[in-house]
PDB file of N, CA and C in Angstrom:
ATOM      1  N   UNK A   1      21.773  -8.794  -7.184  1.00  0.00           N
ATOM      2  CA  UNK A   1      21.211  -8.391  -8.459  1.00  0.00           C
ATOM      3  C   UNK A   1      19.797  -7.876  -8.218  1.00  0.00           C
ATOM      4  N   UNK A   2      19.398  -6.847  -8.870  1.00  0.00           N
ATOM      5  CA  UNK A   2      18.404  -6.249  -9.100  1.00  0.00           C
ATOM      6  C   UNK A   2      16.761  -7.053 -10.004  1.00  0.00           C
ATOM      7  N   UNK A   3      15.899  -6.932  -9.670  1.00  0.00           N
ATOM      8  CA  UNK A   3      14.766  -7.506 -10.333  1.00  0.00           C
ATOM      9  C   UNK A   3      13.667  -6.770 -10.189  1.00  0.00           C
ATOM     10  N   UNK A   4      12.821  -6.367 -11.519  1.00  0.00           N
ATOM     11  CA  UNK A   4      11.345  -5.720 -11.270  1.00  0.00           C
ATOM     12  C   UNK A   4      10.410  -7.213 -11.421  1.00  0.00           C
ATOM     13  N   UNK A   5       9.382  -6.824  -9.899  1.00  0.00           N
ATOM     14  CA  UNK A   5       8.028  -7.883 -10.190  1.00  0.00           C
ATOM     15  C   UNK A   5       7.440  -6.971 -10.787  1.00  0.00           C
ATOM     16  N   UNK A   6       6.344  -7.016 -11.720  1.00  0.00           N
ATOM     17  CA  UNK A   6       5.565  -6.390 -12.226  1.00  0.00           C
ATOM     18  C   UNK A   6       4.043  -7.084 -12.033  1.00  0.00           C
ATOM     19  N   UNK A   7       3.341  -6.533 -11.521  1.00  0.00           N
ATOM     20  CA  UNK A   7       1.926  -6.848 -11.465  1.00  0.00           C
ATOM     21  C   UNK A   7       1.274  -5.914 -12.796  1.00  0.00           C
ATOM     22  N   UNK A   8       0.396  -7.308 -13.708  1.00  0.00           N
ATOM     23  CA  UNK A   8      -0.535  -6.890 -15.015  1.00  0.00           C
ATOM     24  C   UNK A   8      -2.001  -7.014 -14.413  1.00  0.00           C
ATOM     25  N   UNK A   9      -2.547  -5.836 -14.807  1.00  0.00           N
ATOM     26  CA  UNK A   9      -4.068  -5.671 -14.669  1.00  0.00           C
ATOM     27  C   UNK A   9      -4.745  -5.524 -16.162  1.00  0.00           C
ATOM     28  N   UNK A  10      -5.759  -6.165 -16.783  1.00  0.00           N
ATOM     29  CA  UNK A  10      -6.475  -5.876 -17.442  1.00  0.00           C
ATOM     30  C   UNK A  10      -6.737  -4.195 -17.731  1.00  0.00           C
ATOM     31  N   UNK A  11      -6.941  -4.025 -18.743  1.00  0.00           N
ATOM     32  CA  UNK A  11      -7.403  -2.257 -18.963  1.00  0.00           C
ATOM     33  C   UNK A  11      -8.048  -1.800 -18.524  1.00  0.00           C
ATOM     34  N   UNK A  12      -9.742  -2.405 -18.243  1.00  0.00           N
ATOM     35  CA  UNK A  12     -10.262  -2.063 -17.596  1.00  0.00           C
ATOM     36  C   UNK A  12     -10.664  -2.774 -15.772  1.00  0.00           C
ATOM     37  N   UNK A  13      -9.580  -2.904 -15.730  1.00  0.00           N
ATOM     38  CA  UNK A  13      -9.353  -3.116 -14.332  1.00  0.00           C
ATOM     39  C   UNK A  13      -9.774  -2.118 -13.361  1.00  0.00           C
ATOM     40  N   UNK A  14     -10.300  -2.488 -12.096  1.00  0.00           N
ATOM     41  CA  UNK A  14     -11.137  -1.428 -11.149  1.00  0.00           C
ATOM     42  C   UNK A  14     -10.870  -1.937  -9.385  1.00  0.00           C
ATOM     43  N   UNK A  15      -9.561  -1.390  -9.040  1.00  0.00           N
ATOM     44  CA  UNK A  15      -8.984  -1.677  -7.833  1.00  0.00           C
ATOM     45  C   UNK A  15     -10.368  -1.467  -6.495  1.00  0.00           C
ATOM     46  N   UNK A  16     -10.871  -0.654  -6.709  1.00  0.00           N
ATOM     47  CA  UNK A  16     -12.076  -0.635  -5.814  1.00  0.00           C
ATOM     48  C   UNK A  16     -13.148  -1.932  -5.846  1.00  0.00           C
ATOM     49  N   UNK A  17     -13.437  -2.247  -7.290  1.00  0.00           N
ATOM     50  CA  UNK A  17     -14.602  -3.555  -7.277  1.00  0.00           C
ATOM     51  C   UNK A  17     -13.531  -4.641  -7.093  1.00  0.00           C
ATOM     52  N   UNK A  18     -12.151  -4.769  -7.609  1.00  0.00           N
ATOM     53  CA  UNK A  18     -11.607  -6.177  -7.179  1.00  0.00           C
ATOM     54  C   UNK A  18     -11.322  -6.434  -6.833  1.00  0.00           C
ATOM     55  N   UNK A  19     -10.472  -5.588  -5.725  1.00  0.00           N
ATOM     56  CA  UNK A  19      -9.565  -5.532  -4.291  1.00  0.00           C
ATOM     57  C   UNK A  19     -10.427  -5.787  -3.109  1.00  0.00           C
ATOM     58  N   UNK A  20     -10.256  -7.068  -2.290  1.00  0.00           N
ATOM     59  CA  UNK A  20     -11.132  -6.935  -1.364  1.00  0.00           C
ATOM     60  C   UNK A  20     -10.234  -6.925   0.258  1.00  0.00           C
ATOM     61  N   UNK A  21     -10.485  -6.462   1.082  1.00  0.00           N
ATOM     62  CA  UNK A  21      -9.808  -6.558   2.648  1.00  0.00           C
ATOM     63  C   UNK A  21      -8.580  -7.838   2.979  1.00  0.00           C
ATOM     64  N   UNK A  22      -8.879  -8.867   2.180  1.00  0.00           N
ATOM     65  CA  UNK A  22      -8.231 -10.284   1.783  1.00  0.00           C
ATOM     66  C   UNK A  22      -7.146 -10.079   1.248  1.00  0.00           C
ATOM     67  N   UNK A  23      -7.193  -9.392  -0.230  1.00  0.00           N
ATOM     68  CA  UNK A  23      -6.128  -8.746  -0.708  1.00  0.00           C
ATOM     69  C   UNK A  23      -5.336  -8.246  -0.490  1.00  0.00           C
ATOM     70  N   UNK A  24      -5.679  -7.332   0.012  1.00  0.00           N
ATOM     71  CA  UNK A  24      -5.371  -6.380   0.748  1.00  0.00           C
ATOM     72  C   UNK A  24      -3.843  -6.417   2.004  1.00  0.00           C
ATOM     73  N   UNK A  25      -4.566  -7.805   2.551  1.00  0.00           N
ATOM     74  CA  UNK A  25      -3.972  -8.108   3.688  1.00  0.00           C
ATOM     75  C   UNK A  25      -2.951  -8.800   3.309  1.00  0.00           C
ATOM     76  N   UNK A  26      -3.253  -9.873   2.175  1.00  0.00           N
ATOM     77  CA  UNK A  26      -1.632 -10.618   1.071  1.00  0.00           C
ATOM     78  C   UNK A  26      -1.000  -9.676   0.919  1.00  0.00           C
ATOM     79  N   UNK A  27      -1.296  -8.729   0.532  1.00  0.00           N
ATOM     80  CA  UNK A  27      -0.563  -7.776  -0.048  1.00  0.00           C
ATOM     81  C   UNK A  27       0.809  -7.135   0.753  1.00  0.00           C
ATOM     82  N   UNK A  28      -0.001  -6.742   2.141  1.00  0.00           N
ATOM     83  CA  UNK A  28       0.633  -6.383   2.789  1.00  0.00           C
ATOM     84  C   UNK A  28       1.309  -7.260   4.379  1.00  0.00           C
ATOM     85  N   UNK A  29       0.778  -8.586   3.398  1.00  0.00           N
ATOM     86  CA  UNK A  29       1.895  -9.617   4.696  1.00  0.00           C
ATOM     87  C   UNK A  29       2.907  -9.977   3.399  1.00  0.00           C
ATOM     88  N   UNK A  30       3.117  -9.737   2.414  1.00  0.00           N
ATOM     89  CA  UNK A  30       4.433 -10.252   1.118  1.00  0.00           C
ATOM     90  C   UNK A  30       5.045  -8.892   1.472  1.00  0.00           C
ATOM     91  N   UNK A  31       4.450  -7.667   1.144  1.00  0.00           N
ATOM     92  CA  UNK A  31       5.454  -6.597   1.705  1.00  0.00           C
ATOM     93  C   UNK A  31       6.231  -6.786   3.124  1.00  0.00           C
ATOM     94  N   UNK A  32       5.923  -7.271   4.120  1.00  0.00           N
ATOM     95  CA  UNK A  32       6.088  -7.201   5.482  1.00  0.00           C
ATOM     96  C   UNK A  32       7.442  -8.040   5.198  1.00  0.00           C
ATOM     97  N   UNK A  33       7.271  -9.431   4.694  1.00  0.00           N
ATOM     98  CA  UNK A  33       7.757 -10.602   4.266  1.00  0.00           C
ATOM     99  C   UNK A  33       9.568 -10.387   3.827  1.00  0.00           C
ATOM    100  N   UNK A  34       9.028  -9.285   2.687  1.00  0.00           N
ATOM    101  CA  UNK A  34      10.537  -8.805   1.672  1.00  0.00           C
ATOM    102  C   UNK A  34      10.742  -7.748   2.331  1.00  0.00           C
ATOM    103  N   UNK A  35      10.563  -6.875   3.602  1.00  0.00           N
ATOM    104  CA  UNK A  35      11.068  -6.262   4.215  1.00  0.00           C
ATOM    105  C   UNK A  35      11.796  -7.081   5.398  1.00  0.00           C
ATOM    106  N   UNK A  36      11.284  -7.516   5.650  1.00  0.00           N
ATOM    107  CA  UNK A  36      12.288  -8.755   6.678  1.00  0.00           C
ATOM    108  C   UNK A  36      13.321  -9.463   6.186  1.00  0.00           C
ATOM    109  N   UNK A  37      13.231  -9.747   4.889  1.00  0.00           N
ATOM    110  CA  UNK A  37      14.034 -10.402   4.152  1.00  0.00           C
ATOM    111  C   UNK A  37      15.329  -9.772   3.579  1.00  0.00           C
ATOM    112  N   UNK A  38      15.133  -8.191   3.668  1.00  0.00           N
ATOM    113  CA  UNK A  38      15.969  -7.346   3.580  1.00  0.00           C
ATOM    114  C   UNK A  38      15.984  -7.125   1.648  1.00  0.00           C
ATOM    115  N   UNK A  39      14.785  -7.658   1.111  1.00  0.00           N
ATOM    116  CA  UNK A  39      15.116  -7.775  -0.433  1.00  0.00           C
ATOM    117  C   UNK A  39      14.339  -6.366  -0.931  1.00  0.00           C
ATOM    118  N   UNK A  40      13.426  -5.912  -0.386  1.00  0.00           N
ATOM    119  CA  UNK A  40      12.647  -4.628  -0.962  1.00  0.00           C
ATOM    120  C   UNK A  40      13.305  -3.550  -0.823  1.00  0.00           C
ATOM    121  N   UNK A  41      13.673  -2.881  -2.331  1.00  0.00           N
ATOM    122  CA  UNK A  41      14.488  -1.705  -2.765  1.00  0.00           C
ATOM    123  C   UNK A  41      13.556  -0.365  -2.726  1.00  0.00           C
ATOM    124  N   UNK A  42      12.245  -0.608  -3.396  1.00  0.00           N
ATOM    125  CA  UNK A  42      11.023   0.161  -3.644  1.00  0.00           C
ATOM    126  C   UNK A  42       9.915  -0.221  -4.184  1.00  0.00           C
ATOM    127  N   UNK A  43       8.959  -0.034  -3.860  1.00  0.00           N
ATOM    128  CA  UNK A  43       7.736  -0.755  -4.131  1.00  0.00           C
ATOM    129  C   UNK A  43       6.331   0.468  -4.898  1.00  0.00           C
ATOM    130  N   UNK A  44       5.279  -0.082  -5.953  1.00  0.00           N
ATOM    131  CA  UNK A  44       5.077   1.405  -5.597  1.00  0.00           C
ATOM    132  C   UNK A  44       3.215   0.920  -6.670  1.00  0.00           C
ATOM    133  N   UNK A  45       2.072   1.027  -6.220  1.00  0.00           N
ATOM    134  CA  UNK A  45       1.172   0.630  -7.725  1.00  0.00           C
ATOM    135  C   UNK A  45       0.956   2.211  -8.125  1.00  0.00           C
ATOM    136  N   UNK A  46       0.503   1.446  -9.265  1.00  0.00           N
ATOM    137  CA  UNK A  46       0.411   2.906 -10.332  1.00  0.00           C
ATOM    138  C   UNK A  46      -1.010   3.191 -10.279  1.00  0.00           C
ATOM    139  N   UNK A  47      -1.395   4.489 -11.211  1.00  0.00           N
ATOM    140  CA  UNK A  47      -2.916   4.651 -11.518  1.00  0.00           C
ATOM    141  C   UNK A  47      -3.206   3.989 -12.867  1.00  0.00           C
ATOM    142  N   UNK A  48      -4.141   3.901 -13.136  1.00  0.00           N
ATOM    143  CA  UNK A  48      -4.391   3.422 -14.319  1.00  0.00           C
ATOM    144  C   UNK A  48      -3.687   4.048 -15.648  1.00  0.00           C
ATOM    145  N   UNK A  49      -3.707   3.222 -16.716  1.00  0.00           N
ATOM    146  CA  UNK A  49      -2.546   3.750 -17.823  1.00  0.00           C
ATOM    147  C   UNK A  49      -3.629   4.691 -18.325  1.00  0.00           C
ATOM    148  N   UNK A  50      -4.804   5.012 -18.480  1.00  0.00           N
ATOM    149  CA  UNK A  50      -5.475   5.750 -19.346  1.00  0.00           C
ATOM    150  C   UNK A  50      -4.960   7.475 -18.453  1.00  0.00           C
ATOM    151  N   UNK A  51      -4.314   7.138 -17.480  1.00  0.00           N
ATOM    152  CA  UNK A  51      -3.649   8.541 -16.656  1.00  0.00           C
ATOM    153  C   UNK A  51      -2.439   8.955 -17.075  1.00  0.00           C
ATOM    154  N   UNK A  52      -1.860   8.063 -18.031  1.00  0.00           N
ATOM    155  CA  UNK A  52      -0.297   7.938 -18.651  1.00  0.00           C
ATOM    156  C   UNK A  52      -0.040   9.103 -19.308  1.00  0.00           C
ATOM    157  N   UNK A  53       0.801   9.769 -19.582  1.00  0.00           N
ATOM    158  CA  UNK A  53       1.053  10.514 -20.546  1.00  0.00           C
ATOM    159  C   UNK A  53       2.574  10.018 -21.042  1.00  0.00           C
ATOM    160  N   UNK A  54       2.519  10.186 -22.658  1.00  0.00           N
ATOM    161  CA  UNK A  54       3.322   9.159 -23.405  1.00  0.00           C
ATOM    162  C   UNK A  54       4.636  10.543 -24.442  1.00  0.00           C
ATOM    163  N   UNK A  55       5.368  10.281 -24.317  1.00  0.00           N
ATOM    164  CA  UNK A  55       6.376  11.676 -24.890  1.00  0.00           C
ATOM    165  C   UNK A  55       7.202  10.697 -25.744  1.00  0.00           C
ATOM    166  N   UNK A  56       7.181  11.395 -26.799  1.00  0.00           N
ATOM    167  CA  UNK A  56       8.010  10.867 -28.162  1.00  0.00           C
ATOM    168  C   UNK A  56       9.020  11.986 -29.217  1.00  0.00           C
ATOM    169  N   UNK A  57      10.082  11.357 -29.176  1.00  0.00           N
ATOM    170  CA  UNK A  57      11.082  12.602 -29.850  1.00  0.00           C
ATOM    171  C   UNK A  57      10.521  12.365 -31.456  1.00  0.00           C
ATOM    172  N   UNK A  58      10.381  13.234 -32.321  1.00  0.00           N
ATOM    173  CA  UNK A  58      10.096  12.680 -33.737  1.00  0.00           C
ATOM    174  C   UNK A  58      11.836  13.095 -34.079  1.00  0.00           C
ATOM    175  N   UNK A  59      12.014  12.752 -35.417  1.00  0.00           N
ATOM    176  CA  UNK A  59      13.221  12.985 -36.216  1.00  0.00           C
ATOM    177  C   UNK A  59      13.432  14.528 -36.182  1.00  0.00           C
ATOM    178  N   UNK A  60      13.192  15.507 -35.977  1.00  0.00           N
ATOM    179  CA  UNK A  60      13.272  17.038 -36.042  1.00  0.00           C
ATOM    180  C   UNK A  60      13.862  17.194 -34.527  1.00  0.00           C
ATOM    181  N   UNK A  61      13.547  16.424 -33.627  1.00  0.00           N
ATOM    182  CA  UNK A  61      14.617  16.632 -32.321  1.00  0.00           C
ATOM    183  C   UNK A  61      12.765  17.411 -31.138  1.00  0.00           C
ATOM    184  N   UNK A  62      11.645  17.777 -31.556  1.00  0.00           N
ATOM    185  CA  UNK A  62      10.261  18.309 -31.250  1.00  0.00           C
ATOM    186  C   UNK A  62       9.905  16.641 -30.476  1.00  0.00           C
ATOM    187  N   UNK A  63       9.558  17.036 -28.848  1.00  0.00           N
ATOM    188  CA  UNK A  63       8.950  15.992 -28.372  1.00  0.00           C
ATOM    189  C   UNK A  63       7.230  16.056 -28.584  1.00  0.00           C
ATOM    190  N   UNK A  64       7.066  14.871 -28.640  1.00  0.00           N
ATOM    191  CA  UNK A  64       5.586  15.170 -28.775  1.00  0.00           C
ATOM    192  C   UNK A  64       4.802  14.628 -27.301  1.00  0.00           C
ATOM    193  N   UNK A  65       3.809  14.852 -27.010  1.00  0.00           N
ATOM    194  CA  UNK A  65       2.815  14.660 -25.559  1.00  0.00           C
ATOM    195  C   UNK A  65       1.127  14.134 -26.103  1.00  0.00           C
ATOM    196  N   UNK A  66       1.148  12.880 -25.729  1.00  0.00           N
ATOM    197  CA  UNK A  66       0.312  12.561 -26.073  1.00  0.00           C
ATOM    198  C   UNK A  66      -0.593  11.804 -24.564  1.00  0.00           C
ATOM    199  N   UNK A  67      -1.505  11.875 -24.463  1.00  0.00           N
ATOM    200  CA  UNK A  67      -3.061  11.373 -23.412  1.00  0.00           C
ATOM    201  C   UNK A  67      -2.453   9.870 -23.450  1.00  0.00           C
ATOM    202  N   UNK A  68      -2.691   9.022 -22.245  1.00  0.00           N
ATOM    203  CA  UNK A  68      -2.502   7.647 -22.543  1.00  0.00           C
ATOM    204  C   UNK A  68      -1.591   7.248 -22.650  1.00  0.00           C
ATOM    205  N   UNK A  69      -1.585   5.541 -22.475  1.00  0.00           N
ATOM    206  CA  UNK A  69       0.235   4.764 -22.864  1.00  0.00           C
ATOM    207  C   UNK A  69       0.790   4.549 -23.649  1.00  0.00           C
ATOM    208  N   UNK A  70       1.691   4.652 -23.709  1.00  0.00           N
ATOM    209  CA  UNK A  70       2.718   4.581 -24.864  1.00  0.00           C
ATOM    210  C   UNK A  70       2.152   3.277 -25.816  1.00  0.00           C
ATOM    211  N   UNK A  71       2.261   2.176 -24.904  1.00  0.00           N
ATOM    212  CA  UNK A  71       1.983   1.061 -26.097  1.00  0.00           C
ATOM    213  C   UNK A  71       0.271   0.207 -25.849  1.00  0.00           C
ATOM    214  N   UNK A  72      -0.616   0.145 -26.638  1.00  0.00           N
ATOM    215  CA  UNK A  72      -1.715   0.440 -27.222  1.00  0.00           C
ATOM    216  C   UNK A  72      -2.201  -1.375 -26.949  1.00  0.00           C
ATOM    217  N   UNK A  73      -2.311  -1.624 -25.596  1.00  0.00           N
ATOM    218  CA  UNK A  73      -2.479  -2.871 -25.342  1.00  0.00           C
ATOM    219  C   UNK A  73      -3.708  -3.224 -24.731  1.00  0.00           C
ATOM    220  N   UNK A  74      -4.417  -4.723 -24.092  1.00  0.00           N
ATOM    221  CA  UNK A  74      -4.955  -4.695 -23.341  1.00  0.00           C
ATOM    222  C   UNK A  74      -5.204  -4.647 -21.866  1.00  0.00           C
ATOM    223  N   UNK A  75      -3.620  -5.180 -21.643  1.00  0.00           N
ATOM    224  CA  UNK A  75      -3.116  -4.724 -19.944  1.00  0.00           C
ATOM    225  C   UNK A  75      -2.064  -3.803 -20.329  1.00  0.00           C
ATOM    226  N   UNK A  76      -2.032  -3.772 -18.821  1.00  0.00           N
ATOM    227  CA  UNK A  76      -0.515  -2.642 -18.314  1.00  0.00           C
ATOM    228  C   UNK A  76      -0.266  -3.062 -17.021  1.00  0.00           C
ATOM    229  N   UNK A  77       0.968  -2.536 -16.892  1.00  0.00           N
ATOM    230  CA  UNK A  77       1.502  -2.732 -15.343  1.00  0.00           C
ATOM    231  C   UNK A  77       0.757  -1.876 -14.401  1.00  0.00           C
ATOM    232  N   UNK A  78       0.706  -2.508 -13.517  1.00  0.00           N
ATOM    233  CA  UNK A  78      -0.567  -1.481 -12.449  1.00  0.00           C
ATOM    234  C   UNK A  78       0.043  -1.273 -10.885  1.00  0.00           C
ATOM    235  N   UNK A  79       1.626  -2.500 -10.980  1.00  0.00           N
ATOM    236  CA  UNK A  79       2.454  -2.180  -9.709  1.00  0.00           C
ATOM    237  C   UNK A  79       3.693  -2.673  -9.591  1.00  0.00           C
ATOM    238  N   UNK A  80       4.758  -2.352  -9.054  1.00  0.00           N
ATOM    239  CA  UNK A  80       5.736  -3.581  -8.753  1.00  0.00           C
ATOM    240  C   UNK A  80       6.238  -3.033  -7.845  1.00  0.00           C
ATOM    241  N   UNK A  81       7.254  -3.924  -7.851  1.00  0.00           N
ATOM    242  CA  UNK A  81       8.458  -4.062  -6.577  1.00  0.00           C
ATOM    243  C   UNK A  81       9.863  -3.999  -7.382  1.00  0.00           C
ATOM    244  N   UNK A  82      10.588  -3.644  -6.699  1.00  0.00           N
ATOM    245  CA  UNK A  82      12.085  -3.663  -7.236  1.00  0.00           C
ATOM    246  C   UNK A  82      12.757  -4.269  -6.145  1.00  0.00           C
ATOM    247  N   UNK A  83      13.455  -5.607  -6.066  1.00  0.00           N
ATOM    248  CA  UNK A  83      13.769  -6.388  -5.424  1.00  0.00           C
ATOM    249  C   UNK A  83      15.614  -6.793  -5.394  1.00  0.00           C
ATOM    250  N   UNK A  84      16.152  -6.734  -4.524  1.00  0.00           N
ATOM    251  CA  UNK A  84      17.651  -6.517  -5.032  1.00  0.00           C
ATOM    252  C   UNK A  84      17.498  -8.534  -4.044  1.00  0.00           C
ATOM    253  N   UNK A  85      18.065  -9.014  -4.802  1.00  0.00           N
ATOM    254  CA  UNK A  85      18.214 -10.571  -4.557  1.00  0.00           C
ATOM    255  C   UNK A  85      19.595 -11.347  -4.815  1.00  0.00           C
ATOM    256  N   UNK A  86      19.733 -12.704  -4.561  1.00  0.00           N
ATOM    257  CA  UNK A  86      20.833 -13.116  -4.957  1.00  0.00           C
ATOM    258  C   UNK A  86      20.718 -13.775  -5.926  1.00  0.00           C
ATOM    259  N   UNK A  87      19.427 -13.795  -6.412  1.00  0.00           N
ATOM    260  CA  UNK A  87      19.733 -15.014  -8.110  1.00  0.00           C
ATOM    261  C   UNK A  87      18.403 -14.849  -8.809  1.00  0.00           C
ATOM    262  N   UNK A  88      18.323 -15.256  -9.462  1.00  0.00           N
ATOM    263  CA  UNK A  88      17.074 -15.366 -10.351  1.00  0.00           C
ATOM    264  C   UNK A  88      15.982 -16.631  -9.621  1.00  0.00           C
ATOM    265  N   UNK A  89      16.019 -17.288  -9.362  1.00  0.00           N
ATOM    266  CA  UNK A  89      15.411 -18.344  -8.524  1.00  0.00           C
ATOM    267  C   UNK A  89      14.840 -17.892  -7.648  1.00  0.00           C
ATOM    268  N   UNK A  90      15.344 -17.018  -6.619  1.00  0.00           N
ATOM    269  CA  UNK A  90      14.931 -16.195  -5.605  1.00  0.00           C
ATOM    270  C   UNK A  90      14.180 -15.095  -6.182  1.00  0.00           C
ATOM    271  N   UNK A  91      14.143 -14.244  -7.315  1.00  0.00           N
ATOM    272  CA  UNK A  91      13.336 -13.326  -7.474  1.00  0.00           C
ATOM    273  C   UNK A  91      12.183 -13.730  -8.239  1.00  0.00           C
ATOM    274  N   UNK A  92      12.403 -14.958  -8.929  1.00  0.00           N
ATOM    275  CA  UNK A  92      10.900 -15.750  -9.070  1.00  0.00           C
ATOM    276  C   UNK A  92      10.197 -16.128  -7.735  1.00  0.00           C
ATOM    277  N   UNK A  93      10.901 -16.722  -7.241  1.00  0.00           N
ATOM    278  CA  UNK A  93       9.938 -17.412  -5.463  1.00  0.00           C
ATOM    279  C   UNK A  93       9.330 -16.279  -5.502  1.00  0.00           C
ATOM    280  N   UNK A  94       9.553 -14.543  -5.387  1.00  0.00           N
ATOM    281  CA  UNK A  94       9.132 -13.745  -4.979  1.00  0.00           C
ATOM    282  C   UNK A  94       7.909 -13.586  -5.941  1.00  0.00           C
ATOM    283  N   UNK A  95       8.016 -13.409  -6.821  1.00  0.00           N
ATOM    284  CA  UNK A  95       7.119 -12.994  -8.069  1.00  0.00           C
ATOM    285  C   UNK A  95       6.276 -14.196  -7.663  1.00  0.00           C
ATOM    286  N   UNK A  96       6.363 -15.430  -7.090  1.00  0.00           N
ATOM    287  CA  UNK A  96       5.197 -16.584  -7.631  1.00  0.00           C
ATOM    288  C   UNK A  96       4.360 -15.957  -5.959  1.00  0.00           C
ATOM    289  N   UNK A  97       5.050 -15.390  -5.013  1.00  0.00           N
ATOM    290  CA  UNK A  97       4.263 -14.947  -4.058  1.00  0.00           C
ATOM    291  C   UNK A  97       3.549 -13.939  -4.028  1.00  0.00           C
ATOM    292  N   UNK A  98       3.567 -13.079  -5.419  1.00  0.00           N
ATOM    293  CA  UNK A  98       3.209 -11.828  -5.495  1.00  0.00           C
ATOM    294  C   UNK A  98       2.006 -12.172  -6.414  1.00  0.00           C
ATOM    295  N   UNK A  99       2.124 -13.078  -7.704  1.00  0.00           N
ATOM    296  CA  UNK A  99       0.872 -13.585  -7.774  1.00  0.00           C
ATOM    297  C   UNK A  99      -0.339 -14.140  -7.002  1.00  0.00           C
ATOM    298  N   UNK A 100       0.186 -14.767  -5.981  1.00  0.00           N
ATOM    299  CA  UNK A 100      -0.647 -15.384  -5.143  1.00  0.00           C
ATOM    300  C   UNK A 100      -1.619 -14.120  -4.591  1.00  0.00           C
ATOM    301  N   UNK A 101      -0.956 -13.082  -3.983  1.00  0.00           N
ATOM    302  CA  UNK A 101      -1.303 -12.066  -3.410  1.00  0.00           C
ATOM    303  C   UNK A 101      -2.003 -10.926  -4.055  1.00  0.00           C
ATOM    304  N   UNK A 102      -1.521 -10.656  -5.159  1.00  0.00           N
ATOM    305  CA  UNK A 102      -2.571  -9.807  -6.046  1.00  0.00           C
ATOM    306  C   UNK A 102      -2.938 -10.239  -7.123  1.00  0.00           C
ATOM    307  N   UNK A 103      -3.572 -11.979  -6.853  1.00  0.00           N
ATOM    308  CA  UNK A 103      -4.212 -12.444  -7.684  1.00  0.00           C
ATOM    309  C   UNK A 103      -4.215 -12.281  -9.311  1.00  0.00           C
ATOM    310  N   UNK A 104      -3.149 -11.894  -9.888  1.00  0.00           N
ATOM    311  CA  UNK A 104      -2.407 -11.288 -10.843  1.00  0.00           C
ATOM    312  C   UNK A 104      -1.531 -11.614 -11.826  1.00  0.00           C
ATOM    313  N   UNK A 105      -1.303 -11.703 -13.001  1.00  0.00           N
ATOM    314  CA  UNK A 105      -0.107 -11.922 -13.906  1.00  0.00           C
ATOM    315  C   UNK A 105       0.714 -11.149 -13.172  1.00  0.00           C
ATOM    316  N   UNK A 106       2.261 -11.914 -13.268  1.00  0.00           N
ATOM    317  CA  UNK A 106       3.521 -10.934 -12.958  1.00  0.00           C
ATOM    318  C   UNK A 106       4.714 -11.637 -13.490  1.00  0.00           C
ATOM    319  N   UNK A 107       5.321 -10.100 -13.941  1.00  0.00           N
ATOM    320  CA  UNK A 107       6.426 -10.471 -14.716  1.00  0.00           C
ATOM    321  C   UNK A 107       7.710 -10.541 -14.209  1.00  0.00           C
ATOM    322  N   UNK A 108       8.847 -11.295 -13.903  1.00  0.00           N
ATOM    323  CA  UNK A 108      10.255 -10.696 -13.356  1.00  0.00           C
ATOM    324  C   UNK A 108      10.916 -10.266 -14.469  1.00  0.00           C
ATOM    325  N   UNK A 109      11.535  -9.208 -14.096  1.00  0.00           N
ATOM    326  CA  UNK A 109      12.889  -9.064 -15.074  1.00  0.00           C
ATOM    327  C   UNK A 109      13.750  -8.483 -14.295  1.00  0.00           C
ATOM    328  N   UNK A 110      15.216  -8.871 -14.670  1.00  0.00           N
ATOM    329  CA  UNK A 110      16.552  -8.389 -14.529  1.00  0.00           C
ATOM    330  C   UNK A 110      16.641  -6.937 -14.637  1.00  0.00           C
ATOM    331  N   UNK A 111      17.070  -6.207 -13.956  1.00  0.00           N
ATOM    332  CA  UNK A 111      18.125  -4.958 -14.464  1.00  0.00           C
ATOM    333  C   UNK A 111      19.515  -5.395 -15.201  1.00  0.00           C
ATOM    334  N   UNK A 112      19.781  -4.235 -16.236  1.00  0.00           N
ATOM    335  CA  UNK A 112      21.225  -4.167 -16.097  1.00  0.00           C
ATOM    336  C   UNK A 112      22.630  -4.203 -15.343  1.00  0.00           C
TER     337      UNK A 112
END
């Protein structure tokens, strides 16, 4: 079964002032980790949501394009992983290691 970790950053979150060499290095010994493990599908962080661009069909069938994210919050997702696993148990272990590592809220969820 399929699972997104999702790493949440604050809005004004600033990967340069909070990311330090430390990080850095969690980061990329949990990647190393779920590549050995054979569980990492794709992995990928984003830019900040204020880079988003947000597209909406109105009732006339006319998409609209709007600056920014769709939904009008104080975080956003800023990275994840897509993790193909055998249970839900296992794609939490992963997620509670991914907090550890980018010091971070993170969310699991299921695919369809």
């Amino acid at each position: 079964m399929q699972y997104l970790v999702a790493i949440h950053h604050p809005d004004d979150y600033d990967p340069f002032a909070e990311e330090d060499e430390a990080m850095h290095y969690d980061i990329d010994v949990l990647n190393e980790e779920m590549v050995a493990a054979g569980v990492r599908v794709f992995v990928g962080g984003l830019k900040h949501a204020s880079e988003a661009r947000s597209l909406q069909r109105k009732g006339d069938g006319e998409v609209t394009i709007a600056e920014g994210p769709y939904l009008k919050t104080s975080e956003h997702v800023g990275g994840f992983w897509v993790l193909d696993v055998a249970s839900e148990d296992e794609a939490v272990e992963w997620g509670r290691k991914a907090v550890i590592a980018c010091r971070a809220p993170v969310e699991v969820r299921p695919f369809h």
